[in-house]
Protein backbone atom coordinates (compact mmCIF):
# COMPACT_ATOMS: atom_id res chain seq x y z
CA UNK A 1 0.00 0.00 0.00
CA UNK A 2 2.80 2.47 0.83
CA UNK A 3 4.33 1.74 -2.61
CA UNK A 4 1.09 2.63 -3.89
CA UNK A 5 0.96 5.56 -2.01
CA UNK A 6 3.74 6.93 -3.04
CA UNK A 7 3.76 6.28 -6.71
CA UNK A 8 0.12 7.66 -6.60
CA UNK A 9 1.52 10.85 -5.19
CA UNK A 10 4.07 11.68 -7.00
CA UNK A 11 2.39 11.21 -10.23
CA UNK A 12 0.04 13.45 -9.05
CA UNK A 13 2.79 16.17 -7.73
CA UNK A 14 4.67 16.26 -10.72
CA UNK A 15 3.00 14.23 -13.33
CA UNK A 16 1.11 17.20 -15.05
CA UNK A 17 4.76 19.27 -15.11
CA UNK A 18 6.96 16.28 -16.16
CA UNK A 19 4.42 16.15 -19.50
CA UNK A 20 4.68 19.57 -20.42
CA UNK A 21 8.44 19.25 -19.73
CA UNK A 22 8.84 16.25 -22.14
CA UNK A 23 6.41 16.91 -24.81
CA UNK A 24 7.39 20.71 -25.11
CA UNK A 25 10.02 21.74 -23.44
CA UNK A 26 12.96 19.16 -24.63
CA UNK A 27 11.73 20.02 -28.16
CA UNK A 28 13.28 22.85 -27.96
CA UNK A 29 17.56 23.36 -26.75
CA UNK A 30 16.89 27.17 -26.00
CA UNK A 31 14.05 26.52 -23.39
CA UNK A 32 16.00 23.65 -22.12
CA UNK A 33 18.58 25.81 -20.85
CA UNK A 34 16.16 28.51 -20.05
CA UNK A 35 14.41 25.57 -17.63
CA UNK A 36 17.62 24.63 -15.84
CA UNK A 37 19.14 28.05 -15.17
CA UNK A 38 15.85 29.53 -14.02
CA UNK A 39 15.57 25.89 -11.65
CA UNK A 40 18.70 27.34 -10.35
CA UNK A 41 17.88 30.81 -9.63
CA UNK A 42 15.28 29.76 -7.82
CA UNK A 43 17.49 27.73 -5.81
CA UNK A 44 19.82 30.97 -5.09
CA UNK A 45 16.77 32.26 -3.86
CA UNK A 46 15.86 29.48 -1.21
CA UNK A 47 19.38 29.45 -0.48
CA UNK A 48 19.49 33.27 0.38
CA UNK A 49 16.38 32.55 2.25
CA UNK A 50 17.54 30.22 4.57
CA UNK A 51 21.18 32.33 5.50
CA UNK A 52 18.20 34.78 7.07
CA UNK A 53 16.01 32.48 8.66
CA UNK A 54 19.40 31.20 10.09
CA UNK A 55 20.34 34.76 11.23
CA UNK A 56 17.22 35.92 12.26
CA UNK A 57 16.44 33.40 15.41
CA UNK A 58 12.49 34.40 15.53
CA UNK A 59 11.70 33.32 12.48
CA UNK A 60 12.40 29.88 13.22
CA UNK A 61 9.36 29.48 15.31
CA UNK A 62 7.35 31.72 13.47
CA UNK A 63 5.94 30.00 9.82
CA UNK A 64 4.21 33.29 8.71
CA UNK A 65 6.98 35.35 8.85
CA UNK A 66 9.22 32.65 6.85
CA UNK A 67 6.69 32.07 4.14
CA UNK A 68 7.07 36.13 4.09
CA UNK A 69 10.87 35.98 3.90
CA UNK A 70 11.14 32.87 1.13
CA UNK A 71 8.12 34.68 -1.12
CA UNK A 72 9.76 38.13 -1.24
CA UNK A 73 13.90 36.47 -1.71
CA UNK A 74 12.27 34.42 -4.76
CA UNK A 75 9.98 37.36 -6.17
CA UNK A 76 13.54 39.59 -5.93
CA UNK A 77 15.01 36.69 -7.63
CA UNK A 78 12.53 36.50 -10.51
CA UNK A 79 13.47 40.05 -11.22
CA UNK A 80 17.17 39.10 -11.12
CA UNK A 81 16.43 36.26 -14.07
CA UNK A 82 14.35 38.73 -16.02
CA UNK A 83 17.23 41.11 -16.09
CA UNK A 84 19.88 38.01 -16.95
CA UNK A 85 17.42 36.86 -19.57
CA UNK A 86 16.56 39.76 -21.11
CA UNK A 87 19.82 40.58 -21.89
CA UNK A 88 20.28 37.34 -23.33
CA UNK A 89 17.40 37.22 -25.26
CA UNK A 90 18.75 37.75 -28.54
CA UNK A 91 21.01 34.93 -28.85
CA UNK A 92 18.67 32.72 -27.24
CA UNK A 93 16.21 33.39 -30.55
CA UNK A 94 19.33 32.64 -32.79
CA UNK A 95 19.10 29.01 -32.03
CA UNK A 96 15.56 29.26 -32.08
CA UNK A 97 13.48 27.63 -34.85
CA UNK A 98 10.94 30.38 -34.77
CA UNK A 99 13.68 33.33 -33.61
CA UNK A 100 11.27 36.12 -34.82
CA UNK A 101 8.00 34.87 -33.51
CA UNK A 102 6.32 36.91 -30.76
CA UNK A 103 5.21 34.09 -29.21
CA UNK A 104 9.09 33.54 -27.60
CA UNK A 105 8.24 36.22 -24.82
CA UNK A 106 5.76 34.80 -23.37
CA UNK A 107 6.56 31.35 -24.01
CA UNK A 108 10.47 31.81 -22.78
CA UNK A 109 8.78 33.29 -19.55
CA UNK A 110 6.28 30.55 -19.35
CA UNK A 111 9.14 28.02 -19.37
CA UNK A 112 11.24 29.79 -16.86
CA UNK A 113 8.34 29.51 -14.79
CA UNK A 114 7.70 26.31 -15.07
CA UNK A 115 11.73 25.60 -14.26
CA UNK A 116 11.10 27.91 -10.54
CA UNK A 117 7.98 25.59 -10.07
CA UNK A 118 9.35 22.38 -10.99
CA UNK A 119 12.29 22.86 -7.91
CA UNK A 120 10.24 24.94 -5.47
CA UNK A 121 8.27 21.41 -5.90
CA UNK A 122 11.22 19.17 -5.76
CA UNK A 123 12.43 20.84 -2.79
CA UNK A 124 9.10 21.28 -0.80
CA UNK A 125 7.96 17.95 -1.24
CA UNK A 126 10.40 15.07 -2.21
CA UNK A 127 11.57 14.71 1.25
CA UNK A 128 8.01 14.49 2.57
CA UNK A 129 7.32 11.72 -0.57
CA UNK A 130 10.24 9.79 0.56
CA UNK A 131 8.23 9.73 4.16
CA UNK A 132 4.98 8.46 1.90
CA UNK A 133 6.63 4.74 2.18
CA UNK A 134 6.85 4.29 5.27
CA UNK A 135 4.62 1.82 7.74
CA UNK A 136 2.26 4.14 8.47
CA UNK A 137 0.44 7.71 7.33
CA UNK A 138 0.00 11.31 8.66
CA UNK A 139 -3.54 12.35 9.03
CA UNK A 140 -4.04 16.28 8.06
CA UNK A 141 -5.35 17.85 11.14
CA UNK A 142 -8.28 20.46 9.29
CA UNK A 143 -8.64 16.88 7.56
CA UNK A 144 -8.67 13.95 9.51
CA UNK A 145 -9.79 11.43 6.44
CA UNK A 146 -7.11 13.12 4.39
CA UNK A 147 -2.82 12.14 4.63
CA UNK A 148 -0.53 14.99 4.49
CA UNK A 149 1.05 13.17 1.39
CA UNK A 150 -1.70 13.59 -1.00
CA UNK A 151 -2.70 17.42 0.71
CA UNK A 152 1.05 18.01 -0.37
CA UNK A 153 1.28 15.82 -3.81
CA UNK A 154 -2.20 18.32 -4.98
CA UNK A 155 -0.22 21.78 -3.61
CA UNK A 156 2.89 20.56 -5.21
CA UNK A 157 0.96 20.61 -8.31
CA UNK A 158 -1.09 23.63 -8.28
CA UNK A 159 2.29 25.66 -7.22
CA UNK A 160 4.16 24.22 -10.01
CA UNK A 161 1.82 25.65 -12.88
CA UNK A 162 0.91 29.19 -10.36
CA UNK A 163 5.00 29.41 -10.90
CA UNK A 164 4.54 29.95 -14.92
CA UNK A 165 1.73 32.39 -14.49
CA UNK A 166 2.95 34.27 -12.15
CA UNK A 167 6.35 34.44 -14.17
CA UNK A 168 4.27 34.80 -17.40
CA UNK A 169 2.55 38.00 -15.88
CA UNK A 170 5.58 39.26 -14.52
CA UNK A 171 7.77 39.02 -17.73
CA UNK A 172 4.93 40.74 -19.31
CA UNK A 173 4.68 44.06 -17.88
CA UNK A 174 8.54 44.37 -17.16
CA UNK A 175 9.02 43.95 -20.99
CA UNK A 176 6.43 46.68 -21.61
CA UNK A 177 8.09 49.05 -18.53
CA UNK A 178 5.63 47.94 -16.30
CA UNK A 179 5.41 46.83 -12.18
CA UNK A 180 1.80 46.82 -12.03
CA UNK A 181 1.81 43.11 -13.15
CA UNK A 182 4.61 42.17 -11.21
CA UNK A 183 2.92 43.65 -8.21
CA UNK A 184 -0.07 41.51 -9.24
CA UNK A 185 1.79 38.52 -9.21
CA UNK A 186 3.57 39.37 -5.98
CA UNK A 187 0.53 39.47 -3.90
CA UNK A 188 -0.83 36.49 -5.47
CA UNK A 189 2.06 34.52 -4.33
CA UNK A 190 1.66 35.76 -0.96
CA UNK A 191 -1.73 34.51 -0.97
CA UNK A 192 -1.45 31.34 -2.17
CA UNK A 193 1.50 30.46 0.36
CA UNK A 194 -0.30 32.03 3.29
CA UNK A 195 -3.60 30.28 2.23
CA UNK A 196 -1.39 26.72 2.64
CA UNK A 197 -1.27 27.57 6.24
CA UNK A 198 -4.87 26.34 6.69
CA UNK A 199 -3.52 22.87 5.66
CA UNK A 200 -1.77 22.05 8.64
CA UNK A 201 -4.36 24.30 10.73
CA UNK A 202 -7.07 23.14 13.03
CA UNK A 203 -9.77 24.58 11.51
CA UNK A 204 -12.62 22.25 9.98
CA UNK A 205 -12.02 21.57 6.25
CA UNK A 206 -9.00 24.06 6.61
CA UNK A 207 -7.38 21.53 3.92
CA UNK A 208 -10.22 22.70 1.81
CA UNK A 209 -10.03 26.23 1.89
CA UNK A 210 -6.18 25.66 1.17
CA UNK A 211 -6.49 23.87 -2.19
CA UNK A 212 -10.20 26.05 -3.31
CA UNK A 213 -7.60 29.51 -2.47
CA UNK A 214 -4.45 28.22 -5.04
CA UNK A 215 -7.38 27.24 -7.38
CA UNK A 216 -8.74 30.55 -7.57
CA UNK A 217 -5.54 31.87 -8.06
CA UNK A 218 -4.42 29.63 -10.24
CA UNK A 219 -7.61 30.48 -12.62
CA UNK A 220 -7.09 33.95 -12.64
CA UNK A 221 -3.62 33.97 -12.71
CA UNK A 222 -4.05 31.77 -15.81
CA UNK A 223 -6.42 34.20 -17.59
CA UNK A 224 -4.22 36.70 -17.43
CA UNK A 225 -1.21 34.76 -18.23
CA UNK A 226 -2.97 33.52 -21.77
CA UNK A 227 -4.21 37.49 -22.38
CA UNK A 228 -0.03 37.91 -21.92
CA UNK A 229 0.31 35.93 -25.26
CA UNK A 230 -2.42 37.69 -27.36
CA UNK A 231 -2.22 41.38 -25.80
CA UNK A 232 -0.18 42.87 -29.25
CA UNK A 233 0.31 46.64 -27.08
């Protein structure tokens, strides 16, 4: 059953991403490389991250005010890859088979997205999916006839593909001279990492709320992530 379990869960964490990496992305060398150095600037971001939840000893106790610190280090840090990319940009559409379509903005920032999704996931919840096989399971506490494994394999998810919107918003205003979006995006992020608090919670159905808040999000964000790739202005 644990084998089950666990096979069940990860196919549900990072099934959905794992398709979209290997039927789209690895067609493609540019967004390959796009993937794996956003992955890593997201990674620089954790890292930075946890140097101040070392240094600042109140934190530790305190899961608010470290979702807080690890949101803002990897929105600063999506800025950061926007600037590197940007200015990389043109010979990344040299070795692209479609280097003067304008559908390489937003799908370049959609990628890079999907890269700072695909290791916040790995990160977040491969340790806790190792845990999945053992002898016995952790009941969610706002949902007793739920396991923290699947709560986590369904967040894992969601974030993965709020990642690329969020990034696909972003990218958009900041190549038009723009923070409104970014600001959008921002407080979106905040949401959906403060709404995961409910998870663990003791409220009744907190689990719920949790998942119904990063689908909302994940909605919007989405509409306004596909309006990125026909808005011509």
């Amino acid at each position: 059953m644990a084998i089950i379990s666990f096979f069940g869960n990860a196919l549900m964490a990072y099934g959905p991403a794992l398709a979209v990496f290997f039927l789209h992305v690895t067609q493609h060398a540019q967004l390959v490389i796009l993937l794996m150095t956003s992955a890593f600037f997201w990674l620089l971001s954790i890292l930075v991250t946890s140097i101040f939840w070392y240094i600042i000893k109140p934190l530790q106790y305190t899961p608010a005010g470290t979702i807080f610190l690890g949101v803002t280090f990897q929105e600063v840090f999506r800025l950061l890859f926007f600037k590197l990319m940007s200015k990389a940009e043109t010979g990344l559409n040299t070795i692209s088979s479609t280097p003067n379509s304008p559908l390489n903005q937003p799908n370049n920032a959609f990628v890079t997205g999907l890269g700072f999704g695909i290791m916040s996931g790995l990160i977040s919840y491969v340790s806790q999916l190792a845990e999945s096989t053992g002898p016995a399971i952790v009941r969610c506490n706002s949902c007793p006839g739920v396991d923290v494994f699947f709560m986590g394999a369904i967040t894992t998810s969601l974030f993965i593909f709020l990642h690329a919107a969020w990034n696909m918003i972003a990218f958009h205003g900041w190549y038009r001279g723009q923070w409104l979006p970014f600001g959008f995006a921002a407080l979106a992020h905040y949401a959906a990492s403060y709404g995961t608090l409910l998870t663990p919670s003791s409220i009744n159905c907190g689990c719920v709320m949790s998942i119904a808040i990063c689908v909302v999000i994940l909605i919007v964000c989405s509409g306004l992530a596909f309006r990125t790739i026909t808005d011509k202005n």
